[in-house]
C-alpha atoms as a PDB file:
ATOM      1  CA  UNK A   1      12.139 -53.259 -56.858  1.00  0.00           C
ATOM      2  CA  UNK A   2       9.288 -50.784 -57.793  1.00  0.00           C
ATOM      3  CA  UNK A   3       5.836 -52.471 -57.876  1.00  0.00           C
ATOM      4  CA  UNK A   4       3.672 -51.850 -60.837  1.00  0.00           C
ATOM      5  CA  UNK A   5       0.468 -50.721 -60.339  1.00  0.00           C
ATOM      6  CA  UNK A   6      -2.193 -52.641 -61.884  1.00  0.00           C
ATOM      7  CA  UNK A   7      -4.784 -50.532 -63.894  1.00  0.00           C
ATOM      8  CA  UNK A   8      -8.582 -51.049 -62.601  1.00  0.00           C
ATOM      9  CA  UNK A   9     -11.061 -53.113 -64.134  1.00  0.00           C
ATOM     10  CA  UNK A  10     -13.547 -51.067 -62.831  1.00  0.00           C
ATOM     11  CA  UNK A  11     -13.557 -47.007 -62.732  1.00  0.00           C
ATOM     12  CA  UNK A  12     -13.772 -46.291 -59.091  1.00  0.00           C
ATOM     13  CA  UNK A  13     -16.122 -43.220 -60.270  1.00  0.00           C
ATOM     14  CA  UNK A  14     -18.699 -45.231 -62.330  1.00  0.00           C
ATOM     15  CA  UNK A  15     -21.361 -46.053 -59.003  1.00  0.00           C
ATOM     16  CA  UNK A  16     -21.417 -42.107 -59.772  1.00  0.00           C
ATOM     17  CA  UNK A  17     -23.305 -40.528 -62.443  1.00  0.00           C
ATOM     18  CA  UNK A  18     -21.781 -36.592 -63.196  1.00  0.00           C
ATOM     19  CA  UNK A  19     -24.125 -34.506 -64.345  1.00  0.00           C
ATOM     20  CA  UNK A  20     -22.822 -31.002 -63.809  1.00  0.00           C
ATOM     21  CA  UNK A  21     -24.327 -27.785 -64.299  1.00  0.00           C
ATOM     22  CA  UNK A  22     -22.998 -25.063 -66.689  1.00  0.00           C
ATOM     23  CA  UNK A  23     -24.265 -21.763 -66.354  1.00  0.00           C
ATOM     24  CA  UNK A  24     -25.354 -19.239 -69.087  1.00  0.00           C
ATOM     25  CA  UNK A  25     -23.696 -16.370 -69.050  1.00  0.00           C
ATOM     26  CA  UNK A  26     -23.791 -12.924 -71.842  1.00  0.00           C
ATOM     27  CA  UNK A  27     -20.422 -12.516 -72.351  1.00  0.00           C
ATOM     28  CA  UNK A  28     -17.505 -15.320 -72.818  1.00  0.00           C
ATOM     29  CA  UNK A  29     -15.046 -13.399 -74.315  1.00  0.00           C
ATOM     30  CA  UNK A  30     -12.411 -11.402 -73.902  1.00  0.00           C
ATOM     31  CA  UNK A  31     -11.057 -13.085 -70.888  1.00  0.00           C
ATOM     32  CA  UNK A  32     -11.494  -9.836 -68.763  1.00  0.00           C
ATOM     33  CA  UNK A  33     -15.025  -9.670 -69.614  1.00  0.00           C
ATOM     34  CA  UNK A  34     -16.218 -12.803 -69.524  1.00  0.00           C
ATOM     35  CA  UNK A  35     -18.072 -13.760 -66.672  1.00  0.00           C
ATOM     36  CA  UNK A  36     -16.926 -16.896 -65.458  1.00  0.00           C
ATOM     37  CA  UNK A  37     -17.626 -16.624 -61.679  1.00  0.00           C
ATOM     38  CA  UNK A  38     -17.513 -19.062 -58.983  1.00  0.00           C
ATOM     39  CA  UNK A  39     -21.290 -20.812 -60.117  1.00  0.00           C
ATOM     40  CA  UNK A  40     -19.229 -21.600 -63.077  1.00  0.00           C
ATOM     41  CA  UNK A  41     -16.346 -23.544 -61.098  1.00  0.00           C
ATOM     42  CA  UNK A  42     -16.556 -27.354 -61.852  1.00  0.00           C
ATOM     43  CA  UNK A  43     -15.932 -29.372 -58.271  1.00  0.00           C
ATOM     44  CA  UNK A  44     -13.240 -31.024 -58.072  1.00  0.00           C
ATOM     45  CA  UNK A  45     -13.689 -34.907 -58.785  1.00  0.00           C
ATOM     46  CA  UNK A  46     -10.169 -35.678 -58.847  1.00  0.00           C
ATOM     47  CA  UNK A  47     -10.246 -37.467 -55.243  1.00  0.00           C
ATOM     48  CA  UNK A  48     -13.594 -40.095 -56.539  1.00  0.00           C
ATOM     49  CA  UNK A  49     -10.909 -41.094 -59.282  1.00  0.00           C
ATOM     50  CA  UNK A  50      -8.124 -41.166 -56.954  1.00  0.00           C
ATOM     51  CA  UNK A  51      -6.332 -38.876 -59.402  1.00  0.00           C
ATOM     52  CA  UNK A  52      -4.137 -35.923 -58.744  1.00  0.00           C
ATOM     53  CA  UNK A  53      -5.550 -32.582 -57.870  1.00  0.00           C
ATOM     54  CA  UNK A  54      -3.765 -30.628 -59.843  1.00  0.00           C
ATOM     55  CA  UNK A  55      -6.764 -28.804 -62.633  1.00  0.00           C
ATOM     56  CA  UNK A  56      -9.377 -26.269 -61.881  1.00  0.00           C
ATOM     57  CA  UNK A  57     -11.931 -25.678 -64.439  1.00  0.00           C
ATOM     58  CA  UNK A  58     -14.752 -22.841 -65.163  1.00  0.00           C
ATOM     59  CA  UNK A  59     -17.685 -23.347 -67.523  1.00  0.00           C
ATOM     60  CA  UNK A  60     -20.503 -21.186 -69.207  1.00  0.00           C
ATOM     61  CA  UNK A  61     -22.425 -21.254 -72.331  1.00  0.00           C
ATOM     62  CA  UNK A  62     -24.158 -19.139 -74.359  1.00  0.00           C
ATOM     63  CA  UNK A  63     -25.557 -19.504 -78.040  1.00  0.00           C
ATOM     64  CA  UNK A  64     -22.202 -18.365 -79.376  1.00  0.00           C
ATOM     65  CA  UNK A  65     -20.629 -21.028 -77.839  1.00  0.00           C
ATOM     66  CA  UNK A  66     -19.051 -22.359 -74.483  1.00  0.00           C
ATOM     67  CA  UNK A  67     -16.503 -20.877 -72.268  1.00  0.00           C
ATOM     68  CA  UNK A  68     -13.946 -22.501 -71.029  1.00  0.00           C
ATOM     69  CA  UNK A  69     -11.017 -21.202 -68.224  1.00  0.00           C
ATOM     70  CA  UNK A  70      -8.477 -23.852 -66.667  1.00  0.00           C
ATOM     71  CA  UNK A  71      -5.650 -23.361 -64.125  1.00  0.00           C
ATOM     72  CA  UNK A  72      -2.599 -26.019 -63.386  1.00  0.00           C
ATOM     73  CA  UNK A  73      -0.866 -26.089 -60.419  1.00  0.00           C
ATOM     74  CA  UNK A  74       2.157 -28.002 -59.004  1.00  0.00           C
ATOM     75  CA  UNK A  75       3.431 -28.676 -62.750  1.00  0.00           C
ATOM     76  CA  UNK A  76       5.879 -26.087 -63.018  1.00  0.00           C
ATOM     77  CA  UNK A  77       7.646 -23.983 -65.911  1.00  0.00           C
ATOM     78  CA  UNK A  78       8.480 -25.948 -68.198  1.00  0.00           C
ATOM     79  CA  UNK A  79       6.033 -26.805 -71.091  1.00  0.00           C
ATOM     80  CA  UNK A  80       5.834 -29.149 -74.304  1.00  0.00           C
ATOM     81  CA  UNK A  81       3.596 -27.847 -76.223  1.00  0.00           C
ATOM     82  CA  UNK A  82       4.107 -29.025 -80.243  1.00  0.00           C
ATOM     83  CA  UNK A  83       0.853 -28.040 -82.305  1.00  0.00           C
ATOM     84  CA  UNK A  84       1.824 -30.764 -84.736  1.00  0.00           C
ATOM     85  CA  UNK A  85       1.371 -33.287 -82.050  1.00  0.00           C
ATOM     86  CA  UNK A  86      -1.544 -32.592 -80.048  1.00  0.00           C
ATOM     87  CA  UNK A  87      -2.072 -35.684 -78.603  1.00  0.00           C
ATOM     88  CA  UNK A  88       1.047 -35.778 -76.716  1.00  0.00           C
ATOM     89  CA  UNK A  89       1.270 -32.086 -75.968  1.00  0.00           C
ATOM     90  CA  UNK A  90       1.433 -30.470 -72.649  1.00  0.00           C
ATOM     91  CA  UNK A  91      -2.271 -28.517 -71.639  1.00  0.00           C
ATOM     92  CA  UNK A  92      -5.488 -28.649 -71.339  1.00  0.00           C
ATOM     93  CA  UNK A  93      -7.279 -31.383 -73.385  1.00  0.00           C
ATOM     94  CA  UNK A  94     -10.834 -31.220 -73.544  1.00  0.00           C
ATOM     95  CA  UNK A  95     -13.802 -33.908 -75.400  1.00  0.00           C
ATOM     96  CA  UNK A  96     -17.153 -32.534 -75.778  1.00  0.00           C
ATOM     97  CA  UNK A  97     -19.677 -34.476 -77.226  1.00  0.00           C
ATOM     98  CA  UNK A  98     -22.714 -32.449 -78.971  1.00  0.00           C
ATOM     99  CA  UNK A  99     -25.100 -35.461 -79.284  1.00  0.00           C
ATOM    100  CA  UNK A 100     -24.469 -37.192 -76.221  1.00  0.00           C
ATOM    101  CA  UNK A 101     -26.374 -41.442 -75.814  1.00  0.00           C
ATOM    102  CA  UNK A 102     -24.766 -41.972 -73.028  1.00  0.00           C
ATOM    103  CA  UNK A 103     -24.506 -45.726 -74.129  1.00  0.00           C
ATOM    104  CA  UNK A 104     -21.774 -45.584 -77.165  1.00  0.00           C
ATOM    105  CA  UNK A 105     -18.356 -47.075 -76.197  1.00  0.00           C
ATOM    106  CA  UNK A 106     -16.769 -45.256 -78.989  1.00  0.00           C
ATOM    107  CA  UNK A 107     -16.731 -41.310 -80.364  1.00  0.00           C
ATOM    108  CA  UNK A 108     -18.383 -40.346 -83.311  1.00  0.00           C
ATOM    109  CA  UNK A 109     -18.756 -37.610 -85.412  1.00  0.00           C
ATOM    110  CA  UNK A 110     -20.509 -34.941 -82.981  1.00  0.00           C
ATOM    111  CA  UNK A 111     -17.296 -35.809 -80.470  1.00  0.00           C
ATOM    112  CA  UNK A 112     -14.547 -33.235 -80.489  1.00  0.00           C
ATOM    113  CA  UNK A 113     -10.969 -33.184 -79.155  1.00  0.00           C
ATOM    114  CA  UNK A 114      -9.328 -29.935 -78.495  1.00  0.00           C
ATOM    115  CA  UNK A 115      -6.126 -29.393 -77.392  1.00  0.00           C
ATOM    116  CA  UNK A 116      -5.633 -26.083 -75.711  1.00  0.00           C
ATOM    117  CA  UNK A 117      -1.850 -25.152 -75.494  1.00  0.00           C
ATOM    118  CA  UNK A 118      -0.278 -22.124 -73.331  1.00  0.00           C
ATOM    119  CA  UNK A 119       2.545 -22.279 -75.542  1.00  0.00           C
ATOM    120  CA  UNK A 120       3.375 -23.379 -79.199  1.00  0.00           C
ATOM    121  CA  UNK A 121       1.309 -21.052 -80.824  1.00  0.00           C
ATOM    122  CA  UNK A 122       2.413 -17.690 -82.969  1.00  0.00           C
ATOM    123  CA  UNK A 123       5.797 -17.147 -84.715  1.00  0.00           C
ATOM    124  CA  UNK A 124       7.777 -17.188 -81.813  1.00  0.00           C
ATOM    125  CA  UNK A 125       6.206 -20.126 -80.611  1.00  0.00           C
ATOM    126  CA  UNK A 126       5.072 -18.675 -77.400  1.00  0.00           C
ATOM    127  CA  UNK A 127       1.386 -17.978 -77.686  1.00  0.00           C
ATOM    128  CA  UNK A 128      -1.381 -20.150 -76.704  1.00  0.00           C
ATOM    129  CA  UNK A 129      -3.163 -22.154 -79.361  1.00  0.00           C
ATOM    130  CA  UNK A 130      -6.204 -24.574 -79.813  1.00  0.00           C
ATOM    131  CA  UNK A 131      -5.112 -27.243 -82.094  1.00  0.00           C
ATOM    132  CA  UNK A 132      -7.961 -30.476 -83.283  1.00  0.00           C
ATOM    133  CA  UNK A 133      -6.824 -33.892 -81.982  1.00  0.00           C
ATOM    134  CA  UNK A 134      -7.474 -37.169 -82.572  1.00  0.00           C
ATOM    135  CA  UNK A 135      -9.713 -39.352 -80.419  1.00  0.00           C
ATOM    136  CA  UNK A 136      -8.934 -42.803 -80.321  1.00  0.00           C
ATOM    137  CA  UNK A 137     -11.088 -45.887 -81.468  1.00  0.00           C
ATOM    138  CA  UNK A 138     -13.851 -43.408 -82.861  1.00  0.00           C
ATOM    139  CA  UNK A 139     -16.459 -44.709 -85.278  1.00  0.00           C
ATOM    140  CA  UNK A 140     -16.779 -41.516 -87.595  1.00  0.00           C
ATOM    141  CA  UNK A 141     -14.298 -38.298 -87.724  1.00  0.00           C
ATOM    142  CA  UNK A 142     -15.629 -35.276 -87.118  1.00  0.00           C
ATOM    143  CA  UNK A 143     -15.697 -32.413 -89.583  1.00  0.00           C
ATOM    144  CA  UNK A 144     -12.078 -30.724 -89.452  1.00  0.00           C
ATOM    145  CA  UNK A 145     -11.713 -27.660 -87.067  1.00  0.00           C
ATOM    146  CA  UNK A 146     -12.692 -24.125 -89.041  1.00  0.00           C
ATOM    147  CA  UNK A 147      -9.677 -21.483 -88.568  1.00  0.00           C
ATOM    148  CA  UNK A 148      -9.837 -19.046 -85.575  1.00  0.00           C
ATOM    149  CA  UNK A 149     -12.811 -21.281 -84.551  1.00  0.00           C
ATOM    150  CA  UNK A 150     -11.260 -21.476 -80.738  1.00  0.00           C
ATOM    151  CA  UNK A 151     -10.592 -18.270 -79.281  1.00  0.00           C
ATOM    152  CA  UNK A 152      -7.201 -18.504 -76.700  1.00  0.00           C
ATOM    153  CA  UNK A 153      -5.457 -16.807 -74.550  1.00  0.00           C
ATOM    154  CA  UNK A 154      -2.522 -18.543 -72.129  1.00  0.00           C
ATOM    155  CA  UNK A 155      -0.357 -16.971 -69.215  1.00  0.00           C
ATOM    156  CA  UNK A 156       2.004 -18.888 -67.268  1.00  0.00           C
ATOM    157  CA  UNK A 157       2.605 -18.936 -63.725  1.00  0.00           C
ATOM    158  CA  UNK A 158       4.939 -20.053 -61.302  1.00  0.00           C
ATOM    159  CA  UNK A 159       3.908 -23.290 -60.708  1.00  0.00           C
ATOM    160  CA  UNK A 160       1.677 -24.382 -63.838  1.00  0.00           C
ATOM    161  CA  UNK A 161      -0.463 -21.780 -66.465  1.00  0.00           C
ATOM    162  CA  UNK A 162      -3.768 -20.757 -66.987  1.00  0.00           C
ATOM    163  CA  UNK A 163      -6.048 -20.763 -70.176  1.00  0.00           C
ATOM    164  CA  UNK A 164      -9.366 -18.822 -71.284  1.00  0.00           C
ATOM    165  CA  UNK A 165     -10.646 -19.864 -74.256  1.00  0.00           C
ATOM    166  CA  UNK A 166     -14.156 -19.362 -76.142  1.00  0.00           C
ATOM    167  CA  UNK A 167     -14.777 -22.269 -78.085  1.00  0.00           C
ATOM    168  CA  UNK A 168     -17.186 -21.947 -80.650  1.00  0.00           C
ATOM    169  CA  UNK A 169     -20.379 -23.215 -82.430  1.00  0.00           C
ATOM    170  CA  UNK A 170     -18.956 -23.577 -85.299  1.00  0.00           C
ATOM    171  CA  UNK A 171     -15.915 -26.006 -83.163  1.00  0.00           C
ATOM    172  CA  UNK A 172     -18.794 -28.502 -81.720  1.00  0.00           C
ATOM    173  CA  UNK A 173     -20.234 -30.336 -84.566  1.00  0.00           C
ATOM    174  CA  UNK A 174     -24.473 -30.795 -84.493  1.00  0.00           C
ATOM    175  CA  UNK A 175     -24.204 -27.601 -81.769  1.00  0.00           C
ATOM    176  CA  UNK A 176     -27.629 -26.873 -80.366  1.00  0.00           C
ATOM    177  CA  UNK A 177     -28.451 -26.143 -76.946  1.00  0.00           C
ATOM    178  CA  UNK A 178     -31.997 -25.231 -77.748  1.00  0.00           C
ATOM    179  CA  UNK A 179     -33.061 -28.716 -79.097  1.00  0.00           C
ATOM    180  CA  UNK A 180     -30.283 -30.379 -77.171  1.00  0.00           C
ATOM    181  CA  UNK A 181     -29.267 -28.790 -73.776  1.00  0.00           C
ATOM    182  CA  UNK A 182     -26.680 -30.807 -72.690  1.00  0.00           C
ATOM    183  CA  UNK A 183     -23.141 -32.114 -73.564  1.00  0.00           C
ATOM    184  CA  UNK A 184     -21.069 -35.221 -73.258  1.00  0.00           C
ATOM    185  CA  UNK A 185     -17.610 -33.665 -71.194  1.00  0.00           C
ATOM    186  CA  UNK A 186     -14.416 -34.953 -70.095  1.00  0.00           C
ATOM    187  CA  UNK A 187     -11.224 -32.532 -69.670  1.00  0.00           C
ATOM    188  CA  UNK A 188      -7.761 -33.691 -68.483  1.00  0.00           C
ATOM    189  CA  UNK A 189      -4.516 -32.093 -67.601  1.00  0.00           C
ATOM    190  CA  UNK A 190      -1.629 -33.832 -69.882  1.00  0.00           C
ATOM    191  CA  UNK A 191       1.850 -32.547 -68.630  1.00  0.00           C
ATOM    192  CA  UNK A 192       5.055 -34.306 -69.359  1.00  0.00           C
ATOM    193  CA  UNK A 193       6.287 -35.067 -65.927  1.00  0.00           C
ATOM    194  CA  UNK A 194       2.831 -36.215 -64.305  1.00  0.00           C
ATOM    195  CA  UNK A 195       1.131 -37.602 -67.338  1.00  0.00           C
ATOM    196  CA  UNK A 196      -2.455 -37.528 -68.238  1.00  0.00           C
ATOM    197  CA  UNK A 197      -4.908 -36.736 -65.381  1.00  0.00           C
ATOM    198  CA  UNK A 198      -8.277 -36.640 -65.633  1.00  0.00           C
ATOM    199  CA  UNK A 199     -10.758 -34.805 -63.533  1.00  0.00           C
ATOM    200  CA  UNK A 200     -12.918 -37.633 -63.559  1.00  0.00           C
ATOM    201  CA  UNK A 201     -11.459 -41.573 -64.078  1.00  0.00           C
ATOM    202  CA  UNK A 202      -8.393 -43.033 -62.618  1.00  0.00           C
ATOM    203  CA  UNK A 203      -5.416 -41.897 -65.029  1.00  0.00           C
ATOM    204  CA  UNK A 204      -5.216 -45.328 -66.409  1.00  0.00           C
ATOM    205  CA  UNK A 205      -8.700 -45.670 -67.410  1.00  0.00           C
ATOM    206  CA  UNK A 206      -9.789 -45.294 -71.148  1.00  0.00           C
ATOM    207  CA  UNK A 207     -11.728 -41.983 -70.727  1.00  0.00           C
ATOM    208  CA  UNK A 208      -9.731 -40.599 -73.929  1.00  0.00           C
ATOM    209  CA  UNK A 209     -11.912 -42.598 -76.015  1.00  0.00           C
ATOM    210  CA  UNK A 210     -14.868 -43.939 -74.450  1.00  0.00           C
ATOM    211  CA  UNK A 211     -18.100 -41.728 -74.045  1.00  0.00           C
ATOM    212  CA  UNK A 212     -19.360 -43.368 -71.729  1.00  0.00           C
ATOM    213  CA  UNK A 213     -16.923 -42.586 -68.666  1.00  0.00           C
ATOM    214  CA  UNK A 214     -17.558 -39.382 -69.715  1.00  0.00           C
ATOM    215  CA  UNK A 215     -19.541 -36.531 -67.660  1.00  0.00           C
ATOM    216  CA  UNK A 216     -22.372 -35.027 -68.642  1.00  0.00           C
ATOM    217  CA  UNK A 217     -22.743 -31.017 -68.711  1.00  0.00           C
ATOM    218  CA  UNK A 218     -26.571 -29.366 -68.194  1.00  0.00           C
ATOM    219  CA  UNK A 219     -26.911 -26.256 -70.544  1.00  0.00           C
ATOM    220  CA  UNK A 220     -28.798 -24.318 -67.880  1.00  0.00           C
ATOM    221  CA  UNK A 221     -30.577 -20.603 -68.088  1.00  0.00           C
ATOM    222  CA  UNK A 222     -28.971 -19.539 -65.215  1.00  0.00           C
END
């Protein structure tokens, strides 16, 4: 008989406060450009969740917008990536809050969900593409995502893919890191054979829609 595993009451990562730094750097874009070095590596916070390993994520920021580079491993070849489900969809999901209170249960309209795909995308279907998605339980919908607003670029490898992305200003609703220099953040690897995992909260947690289990990123100069 398989035992079920009962889903905590408490996120074993909430005695712990993130609050991550993410560099500025001049150029974000293209991907062989950009400048996402190792100051720009998240750690990995998997283990404090007792969550798979499995995502590795770069950050930087500049006024344009933020940078964003994420590598799977140990998920393999095979993708499900449908643009016209996001939710579901195999890649890299990412919430960034704009306006972060650090004491709202539910998303609002400065919260956005993006989807970024390493397949789906182009007429073949086998390009990369940032697609809007829906965050559960929020209390006001963000404005909808402006066309070639995300910036992608995918590349699969033998045991998972990799993304680079430039996500925009004009993606993050109420966007500014001079009056506001920081973000609400939460990413998560969603793959059809190991789930949702994020880097942050136990998998069956409910980071996809509540703020508040959510890290928080520090727009710094440097």
């Amino acid at each position: 008989m398989r035992t079920r595993t009962m889903s905590p009451l408490v996120n074993p990562a909430a005695p712990f406060r993130f609050r991550l730094a993410c560099p500025r750097r001049a150029r974000l874009w293209p991907p062989p450009a950009a400048q996402l070095d190792d100051a720009c590596r998240l750690p990995a916070l998997a283990a404090l969740a007792d969550a798979p390993d499995a995502l590795d994520l770069w950050l930087a920021w500049n006024e344009a917008g933020l940078g964003v580079r994420g590598v799977a491993r140990g998920v393999g070849v095979s993708r499900w990536c449908q643009p016209a489900r996001p939710e579901d969809s195999d890649g890299l999901h990412l919430w960034v809050a704009t306006r972060p209170t650090g004491d709202s249960h539910r998303a609002g309209r400065y919260c956005r969900r993006l989807a970024l795909l390493p397949t789906g995308g182009g007429r073949g279907a086998d390009r990369a593409v940032a697609v809007a998605a829906a965050i559960p339980r929020t209390s006001e919908v963000p404005a909808e995502l402006p066309a070639g607003a995300v910036s992608i670029e995918g590349k699969l490898l033998p045991d998972g893919w990799r993304i680079d992305a430039l996500i925009s200003a004009a993606a993050l609703p109420g966007w500014d890191p001079v009056e506001i220099p920081r973000l609400g953040f939460c990413a998560a690897l969603v793959d059809r054979r190991l789930g949702r995992i994020p880097f942050c909260a136990p998998p069956e947690y409910p980071w996809d829609s509540n703020p508040t289990t959510w890290a928080e990123l520090e727009l710094s100069s440097s």
